[in-house]
N, C-alpha and C. Protein backbone atom coordinates (compact mmCIF):
# COMPACT_ATOMS: atom_id res chain seq x y z
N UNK A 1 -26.38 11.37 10.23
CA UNK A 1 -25.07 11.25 9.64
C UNK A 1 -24.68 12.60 9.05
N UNK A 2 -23.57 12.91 9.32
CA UNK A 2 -22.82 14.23 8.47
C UNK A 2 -21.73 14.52 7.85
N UNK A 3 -21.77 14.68 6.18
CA UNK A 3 -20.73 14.56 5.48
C UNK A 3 -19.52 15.39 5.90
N UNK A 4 -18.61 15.02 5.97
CA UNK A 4 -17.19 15.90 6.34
C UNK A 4 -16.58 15.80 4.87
N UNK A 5 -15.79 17.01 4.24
CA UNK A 5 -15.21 17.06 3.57
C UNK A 5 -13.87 16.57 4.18
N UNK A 6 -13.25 15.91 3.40
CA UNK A 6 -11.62 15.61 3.62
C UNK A 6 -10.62 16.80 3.06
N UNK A 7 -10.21 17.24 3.40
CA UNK A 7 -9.14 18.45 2.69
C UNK A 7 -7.63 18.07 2.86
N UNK A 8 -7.02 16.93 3.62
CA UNK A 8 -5.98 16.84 3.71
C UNK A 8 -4.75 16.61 2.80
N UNK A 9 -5.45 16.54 1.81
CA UNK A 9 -4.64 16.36 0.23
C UNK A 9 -3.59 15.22 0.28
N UNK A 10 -3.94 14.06 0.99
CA UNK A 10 -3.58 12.55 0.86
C UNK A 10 -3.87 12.13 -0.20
N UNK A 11 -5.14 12.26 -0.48
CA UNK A 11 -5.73 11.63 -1.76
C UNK A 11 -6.71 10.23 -1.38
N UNK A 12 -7.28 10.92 -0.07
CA UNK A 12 -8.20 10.21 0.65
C UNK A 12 -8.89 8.74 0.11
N UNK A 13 -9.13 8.86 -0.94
CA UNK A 13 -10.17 8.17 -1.86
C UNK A 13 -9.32 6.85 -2.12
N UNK A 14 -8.08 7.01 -2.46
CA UNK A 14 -7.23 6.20 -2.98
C UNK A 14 -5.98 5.40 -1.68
N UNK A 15 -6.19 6.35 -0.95
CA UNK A 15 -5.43 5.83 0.68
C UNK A 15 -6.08 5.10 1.55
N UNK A 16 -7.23 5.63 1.61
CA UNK A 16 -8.43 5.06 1.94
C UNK A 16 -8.16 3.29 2.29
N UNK A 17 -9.04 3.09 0.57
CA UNK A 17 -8.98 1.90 0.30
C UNK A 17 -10.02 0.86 0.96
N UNK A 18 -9.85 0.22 1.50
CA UNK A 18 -10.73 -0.77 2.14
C UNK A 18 -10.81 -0.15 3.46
N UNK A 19 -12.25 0.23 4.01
CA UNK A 19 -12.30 0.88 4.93
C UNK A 19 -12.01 0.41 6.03
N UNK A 20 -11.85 1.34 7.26
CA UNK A 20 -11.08 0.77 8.25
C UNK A 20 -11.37 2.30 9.57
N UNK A 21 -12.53 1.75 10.67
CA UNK A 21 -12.84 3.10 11.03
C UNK A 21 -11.75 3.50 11.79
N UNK A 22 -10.07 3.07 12.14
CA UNK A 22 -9.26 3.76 12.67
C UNK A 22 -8.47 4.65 11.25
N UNK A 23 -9.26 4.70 10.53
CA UNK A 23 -8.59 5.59 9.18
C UNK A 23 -8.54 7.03 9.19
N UNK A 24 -9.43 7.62 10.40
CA UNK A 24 -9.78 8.71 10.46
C UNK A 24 -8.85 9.81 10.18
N UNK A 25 -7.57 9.30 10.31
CA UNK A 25 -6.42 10.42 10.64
C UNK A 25 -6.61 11.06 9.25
N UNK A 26 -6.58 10.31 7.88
CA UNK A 26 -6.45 10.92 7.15
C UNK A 26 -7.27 11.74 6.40
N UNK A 27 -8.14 12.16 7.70
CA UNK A 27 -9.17 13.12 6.74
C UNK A 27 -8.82 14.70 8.13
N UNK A 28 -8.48 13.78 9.59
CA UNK A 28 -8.08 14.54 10.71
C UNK A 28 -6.20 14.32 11.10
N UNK A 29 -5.70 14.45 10.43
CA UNK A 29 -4.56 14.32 10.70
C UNK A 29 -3.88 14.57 12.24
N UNK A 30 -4.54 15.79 12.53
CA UNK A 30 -4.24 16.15 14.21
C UNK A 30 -5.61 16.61 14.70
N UNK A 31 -5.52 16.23 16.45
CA UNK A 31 -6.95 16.22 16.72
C UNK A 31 -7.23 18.12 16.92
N UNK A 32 -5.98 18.21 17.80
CA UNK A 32 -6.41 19.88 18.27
C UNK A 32 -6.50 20.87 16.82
N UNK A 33 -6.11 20.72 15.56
CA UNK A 33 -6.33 21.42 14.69
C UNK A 33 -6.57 20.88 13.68
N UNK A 34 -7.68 19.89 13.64
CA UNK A 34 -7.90 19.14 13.04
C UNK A 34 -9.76 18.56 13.21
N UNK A 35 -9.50 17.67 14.25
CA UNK A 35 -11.01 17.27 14.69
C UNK A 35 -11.64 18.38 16.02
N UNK A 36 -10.90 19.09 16.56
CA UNK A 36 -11.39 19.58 17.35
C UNK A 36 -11.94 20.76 17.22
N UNK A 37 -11.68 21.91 16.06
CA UNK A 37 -12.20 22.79 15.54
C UNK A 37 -13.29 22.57 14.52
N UNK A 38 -13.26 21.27 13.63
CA UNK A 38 -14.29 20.85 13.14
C UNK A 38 -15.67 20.54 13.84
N UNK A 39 -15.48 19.83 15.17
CA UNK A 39 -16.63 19.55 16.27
C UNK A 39 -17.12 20.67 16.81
N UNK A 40 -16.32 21.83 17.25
CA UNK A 40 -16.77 23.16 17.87
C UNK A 40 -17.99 23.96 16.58
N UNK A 41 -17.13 23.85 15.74
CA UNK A 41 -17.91 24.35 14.31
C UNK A 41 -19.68 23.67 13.82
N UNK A 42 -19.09 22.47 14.51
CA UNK A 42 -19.96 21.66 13.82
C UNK A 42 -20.82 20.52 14.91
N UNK A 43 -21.60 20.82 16.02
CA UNK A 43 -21.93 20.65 16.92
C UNK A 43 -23.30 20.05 17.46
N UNK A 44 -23.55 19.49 15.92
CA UNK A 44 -25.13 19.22 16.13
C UNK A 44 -24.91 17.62 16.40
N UNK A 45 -23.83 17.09 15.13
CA UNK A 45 -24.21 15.72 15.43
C UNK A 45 -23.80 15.17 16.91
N UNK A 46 -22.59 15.72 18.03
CA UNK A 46 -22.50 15.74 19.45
C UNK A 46 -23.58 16.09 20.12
N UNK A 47 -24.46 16.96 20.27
CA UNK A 47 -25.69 17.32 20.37
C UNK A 47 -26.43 16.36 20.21
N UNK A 48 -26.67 15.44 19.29
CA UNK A 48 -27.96 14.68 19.26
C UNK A 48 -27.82 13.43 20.36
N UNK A 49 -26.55 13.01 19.95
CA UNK A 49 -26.04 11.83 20.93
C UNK A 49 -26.29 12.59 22.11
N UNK A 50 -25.90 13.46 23.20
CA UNK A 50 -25.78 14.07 24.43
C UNK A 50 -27.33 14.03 24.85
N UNK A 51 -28.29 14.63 23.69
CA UNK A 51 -29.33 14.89 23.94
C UNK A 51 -30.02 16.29 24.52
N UNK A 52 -29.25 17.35 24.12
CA UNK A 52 -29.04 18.90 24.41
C UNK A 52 -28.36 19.80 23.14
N UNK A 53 -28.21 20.83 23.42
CA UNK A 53 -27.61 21.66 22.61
C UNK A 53 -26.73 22.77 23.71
N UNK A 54 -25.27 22.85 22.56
CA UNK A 54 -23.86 23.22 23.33
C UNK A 54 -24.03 24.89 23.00
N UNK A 55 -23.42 25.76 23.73
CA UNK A 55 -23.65 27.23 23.58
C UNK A 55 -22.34 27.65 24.01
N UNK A 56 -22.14 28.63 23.43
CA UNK A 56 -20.49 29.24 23.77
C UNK A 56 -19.36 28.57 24.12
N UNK A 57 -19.34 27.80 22.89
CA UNK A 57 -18.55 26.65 22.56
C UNK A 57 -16.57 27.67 22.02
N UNK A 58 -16.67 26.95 23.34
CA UNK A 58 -14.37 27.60 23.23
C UNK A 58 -13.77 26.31 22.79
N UNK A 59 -12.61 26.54 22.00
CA UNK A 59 -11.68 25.40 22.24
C UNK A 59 -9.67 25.64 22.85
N UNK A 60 -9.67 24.82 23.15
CA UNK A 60 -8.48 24.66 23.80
C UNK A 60 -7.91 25.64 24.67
N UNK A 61 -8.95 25.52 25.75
CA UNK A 61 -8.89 26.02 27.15
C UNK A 61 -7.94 26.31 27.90
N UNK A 62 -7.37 27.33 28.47
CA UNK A 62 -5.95 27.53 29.48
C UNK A 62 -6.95 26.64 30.61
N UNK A 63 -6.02 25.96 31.47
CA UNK A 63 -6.50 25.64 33.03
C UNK A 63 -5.46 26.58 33.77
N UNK A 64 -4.60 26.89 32.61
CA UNK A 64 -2.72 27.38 33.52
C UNK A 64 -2.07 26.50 32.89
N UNK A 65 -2.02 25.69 33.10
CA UNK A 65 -0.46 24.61 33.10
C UNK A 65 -1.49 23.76 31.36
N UNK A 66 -2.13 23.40 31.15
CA UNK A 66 -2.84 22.35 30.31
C UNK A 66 -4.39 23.19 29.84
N UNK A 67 -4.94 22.26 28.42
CA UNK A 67 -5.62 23.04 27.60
C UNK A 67 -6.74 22.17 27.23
N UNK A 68 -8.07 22.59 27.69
CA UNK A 68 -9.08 21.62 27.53
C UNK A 68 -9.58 22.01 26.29
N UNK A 69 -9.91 20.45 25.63
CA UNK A 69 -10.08 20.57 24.67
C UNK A 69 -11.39 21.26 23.98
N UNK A 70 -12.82 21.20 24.03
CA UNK A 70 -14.18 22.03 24.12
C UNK A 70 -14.44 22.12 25.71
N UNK A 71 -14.88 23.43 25.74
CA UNK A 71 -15.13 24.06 27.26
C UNK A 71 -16.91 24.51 26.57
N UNK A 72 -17.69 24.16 26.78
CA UNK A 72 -18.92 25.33 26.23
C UNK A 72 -20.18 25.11 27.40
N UNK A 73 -21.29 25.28 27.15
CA UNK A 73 -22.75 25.13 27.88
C UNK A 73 -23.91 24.53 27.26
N UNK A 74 -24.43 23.80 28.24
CA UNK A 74 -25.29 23.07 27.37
C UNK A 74 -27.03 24.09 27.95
N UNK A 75 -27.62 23.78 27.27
CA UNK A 75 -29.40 24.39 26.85
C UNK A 75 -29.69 24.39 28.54
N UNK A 76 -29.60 23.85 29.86
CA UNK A 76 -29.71 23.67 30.83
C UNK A 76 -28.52 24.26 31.77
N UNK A 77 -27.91 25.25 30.86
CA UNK A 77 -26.86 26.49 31.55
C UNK A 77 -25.87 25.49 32.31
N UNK A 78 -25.66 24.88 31.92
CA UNK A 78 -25.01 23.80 32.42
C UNK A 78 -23.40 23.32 31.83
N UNK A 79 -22.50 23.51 32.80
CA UNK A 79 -21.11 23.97 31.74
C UNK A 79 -20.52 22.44 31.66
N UNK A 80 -19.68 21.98 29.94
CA UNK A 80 -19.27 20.84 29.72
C UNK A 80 -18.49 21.02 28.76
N UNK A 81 -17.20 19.78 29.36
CA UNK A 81 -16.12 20.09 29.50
C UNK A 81 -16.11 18.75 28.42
N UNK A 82 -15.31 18.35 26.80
CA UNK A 82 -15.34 17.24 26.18
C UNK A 82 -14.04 17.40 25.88
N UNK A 83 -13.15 15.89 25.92
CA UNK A 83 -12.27 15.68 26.16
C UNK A 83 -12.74 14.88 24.40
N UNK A 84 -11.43 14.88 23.35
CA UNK A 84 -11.77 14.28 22.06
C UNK A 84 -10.08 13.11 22.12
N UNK A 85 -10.67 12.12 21.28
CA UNK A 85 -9.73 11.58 21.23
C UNK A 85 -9.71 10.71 20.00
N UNK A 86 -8.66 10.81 19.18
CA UNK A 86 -8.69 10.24 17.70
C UNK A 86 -8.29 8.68 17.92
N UNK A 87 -8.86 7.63 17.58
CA UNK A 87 -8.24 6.25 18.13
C UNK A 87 -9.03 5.72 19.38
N UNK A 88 -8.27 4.56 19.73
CA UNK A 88 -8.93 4.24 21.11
C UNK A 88 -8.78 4.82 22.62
N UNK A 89 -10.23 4.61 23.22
CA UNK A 89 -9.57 5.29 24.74
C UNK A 89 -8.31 4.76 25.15
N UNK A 90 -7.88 5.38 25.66
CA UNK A 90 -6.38 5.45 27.21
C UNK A 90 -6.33 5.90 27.97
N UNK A 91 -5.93 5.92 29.12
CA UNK A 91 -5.80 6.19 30.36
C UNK A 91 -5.53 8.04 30.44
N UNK A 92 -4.64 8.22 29.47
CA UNK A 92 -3.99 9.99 29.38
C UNK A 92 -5.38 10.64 29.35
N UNK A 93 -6.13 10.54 28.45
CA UNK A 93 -7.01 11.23 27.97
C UNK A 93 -8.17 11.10 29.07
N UNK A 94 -8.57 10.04 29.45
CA UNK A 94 -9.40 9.78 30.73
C UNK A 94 -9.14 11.08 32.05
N UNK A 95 -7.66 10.50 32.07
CA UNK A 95 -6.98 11.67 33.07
C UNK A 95 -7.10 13.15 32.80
N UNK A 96 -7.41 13.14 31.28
CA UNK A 96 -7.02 14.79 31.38
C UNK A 96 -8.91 15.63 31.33
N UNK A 97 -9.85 14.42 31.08
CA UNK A 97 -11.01 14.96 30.84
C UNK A 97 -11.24 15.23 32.68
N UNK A 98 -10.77 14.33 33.24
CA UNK A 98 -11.25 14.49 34.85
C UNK A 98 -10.61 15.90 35.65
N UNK A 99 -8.89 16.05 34.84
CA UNK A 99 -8.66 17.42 35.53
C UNK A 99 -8.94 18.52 34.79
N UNK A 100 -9.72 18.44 33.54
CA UNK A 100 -10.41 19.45 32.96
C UNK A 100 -11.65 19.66 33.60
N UNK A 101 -12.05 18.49 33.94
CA UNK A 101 -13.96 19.03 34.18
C UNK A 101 -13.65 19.37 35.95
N UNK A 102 -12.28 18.90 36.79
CA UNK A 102 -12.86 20.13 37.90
C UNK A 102 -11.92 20.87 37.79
N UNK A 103 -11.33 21.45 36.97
CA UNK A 103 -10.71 22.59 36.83
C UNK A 103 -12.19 23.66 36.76
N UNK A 104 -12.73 23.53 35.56
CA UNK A 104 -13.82 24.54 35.39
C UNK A 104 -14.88 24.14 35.88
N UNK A 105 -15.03 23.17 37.06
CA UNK A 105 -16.16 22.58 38.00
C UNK A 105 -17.50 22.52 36.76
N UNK A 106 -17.38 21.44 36.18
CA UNK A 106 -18.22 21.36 35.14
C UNK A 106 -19.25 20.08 35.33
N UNK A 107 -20.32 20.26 35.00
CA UNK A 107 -21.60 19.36 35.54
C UNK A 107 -21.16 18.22 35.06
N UNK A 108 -20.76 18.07 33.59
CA UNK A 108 -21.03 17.48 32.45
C UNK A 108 -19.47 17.11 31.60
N UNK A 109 -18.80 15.68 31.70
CA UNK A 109 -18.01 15.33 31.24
C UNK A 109 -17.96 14.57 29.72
N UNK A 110 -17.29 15.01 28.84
CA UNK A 110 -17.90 13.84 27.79
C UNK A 110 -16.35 13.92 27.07
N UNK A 111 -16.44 12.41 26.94
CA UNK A 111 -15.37 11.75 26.11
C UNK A 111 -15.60 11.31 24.94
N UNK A 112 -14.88 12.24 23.71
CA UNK A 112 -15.33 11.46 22.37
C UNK A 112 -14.24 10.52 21.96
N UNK A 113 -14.55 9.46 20.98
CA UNK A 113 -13.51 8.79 21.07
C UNK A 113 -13.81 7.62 19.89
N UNK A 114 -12.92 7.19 18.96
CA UNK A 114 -13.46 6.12 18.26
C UNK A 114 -13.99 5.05 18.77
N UNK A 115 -13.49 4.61 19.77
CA UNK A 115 -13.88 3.33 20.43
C UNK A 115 -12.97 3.60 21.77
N UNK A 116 -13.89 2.39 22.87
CA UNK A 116 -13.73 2.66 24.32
C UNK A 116 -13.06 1.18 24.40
N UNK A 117 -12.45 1.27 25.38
CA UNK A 117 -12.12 -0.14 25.49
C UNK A 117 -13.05 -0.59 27.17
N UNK A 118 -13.42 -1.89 26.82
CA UNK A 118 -14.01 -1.77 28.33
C UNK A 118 -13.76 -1.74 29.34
N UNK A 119 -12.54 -1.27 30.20
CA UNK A 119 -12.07 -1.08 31.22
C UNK A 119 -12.61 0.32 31.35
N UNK A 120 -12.54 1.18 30.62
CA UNK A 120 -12.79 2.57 30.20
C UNK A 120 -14.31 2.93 30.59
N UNK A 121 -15.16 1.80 29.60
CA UNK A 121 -16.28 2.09 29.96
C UNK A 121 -17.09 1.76 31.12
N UNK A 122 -16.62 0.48 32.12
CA UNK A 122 -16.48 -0.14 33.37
C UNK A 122 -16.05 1.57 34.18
N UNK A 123 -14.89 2.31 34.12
CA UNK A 123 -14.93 3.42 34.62
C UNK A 123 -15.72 3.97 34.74
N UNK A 124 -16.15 4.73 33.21
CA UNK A 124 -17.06 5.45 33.08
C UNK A 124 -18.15 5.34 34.25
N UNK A 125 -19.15 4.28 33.97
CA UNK A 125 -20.05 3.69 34.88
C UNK A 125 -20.20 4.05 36.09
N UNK A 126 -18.68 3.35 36.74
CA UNK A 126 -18.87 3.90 37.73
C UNK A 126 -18.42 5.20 38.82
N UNK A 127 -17.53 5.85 37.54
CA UNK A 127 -17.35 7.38 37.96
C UNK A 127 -18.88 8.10 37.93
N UNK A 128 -19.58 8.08 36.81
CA UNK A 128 -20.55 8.44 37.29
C UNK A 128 -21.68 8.15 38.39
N UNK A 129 -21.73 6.76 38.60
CA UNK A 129 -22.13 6.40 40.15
C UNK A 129 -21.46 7.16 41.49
N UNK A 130 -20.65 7.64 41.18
CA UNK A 130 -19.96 8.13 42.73
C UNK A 130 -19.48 9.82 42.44
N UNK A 131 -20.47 10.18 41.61
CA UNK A 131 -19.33 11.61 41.22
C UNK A 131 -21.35 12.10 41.63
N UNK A 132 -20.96 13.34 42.23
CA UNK A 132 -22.57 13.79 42.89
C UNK A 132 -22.15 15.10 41.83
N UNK A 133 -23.38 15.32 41.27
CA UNK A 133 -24.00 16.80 40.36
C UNK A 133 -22.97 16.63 39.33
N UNK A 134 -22.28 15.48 38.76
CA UNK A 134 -21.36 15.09 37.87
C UNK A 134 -21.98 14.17 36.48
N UNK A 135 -22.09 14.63 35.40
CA UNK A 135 -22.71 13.34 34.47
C UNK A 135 -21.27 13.16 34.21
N UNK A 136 -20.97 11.96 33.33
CA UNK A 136 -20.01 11.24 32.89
C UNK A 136 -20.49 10.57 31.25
N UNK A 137 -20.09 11.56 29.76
CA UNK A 137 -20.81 10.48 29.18
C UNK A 137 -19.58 10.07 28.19
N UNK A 138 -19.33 8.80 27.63
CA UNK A 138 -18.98 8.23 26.38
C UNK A 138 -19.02 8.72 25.43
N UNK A 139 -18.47 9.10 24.43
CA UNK A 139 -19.08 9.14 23.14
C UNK A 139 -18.61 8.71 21.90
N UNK A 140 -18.70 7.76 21.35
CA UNK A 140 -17.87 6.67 20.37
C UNK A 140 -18.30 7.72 18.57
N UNK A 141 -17.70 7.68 18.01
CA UNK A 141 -17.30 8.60 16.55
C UNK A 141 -17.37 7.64 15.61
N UNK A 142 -17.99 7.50 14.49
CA UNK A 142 -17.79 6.30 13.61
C UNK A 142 -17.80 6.97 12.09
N UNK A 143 -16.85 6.80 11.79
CA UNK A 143 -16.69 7.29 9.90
C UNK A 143 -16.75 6.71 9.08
N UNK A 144 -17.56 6.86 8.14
CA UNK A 144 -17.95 5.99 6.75
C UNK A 144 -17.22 6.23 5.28
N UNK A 145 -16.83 6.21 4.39
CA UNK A 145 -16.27 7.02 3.38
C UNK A 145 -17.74 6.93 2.42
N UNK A 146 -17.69 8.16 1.53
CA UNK A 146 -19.11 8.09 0.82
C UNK A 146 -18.60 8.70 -0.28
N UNK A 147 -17.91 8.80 -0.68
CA UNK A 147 -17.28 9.00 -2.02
C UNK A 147 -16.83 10.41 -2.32
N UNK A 148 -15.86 10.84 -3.41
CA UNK A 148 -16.59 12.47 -3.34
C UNK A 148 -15.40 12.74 -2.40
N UNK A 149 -14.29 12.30 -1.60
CA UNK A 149 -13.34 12.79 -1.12
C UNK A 149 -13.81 13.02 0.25
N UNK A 150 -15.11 12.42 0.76
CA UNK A 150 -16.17 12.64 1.63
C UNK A 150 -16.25 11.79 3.01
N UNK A 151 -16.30 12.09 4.05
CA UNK A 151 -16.81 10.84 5.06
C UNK A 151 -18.16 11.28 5.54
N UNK A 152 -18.82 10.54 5.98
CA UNK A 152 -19.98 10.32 6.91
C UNK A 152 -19.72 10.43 8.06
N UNK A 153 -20.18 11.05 9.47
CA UNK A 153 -19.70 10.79 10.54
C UNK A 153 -20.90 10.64 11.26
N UNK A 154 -20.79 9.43 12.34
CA UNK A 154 -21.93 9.37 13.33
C UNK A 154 -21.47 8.97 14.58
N UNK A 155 -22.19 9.75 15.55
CA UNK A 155 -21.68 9.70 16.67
C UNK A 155 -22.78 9.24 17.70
N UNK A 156 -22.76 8.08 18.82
CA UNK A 156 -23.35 7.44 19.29
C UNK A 156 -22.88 7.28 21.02
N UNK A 157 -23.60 8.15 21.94
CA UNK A 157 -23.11 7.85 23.44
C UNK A 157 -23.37 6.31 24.05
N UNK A 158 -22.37 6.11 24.55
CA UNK A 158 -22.00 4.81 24.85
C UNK A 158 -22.31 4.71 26.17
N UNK A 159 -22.30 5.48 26.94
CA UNK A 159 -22.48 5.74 28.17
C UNK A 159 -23.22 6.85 29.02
């Protein structure tokens, strides 16, 4: 688990309230300058779930036209492409991790995400069944509040 400071000056503690893990916004208000520079920064707890460690970790990638969200390498020189998403999976974000990872022909796809819905993860499955030198992984985000203006975050591959 890893404490995140909240800085958004909501007044987290008190907005909060009865927890609720789609609450996240108010500690990440926006993902690209928000959760997505926090994860690049902060890369261990993605790491443990994956089961590797990320190296020359970029964020928000030109393809040309669209901007992937972490581009980096994993311990097995192996390039991966994570698509983040605040809330539940959808279809957009699905779409944009697939023309991110062969834009930069990337081994290794990973979707973070509060929760998957299972059509999503039924995908998942079997994109990775039919995708050759392609992993495909899940990765579900779960926030705790711990007082202190503070969350907990743990992150758990689903797939």
């Amino acid at each position: 688990m890893w404490i995140v400071p909240c800085d958004n000056g909501d007044g987290y503690l008190e907005v909060f309230g009865g927890y609720s893990k789609s609450k996240v916004r108010f500690c990440w208000s926006c993902e690209e300058q928000g959760f997505t520079p926090w994860l690049a920064e902060n890369p261990e707890p993605l790491e443990i779930a994956l089961d590797t460690n990320l190296h020359e970790i970029e964020t928000e990638v030109s393809t040309g036209q669209f901007r992937a969200d972490i581009v980096a390498e994993n311990s097995d020189g192996e390039r991966v492409v994570i698509e983040n998403q605040l809330g539940t999976s959808d279809h957009a974000h699905l779409g944009k991790l697939l023309t991110y990872g062969s834009f930069f022909e990337a081994e290794n796809l990973v979707w973070v995400a509060e929760s998957f819905k299972k059509d999503h993860i039924r995908t998942g499955i079997k994109l990775t069944q039919q995708l050759d030198n392609t992993r495909l992984v899940l990765v579900m985000f779960v926030v705790h509040p711990v007082g202190g203006g503070h969350l907990a975050i743990t992150f758990e591959a689903v797939w």
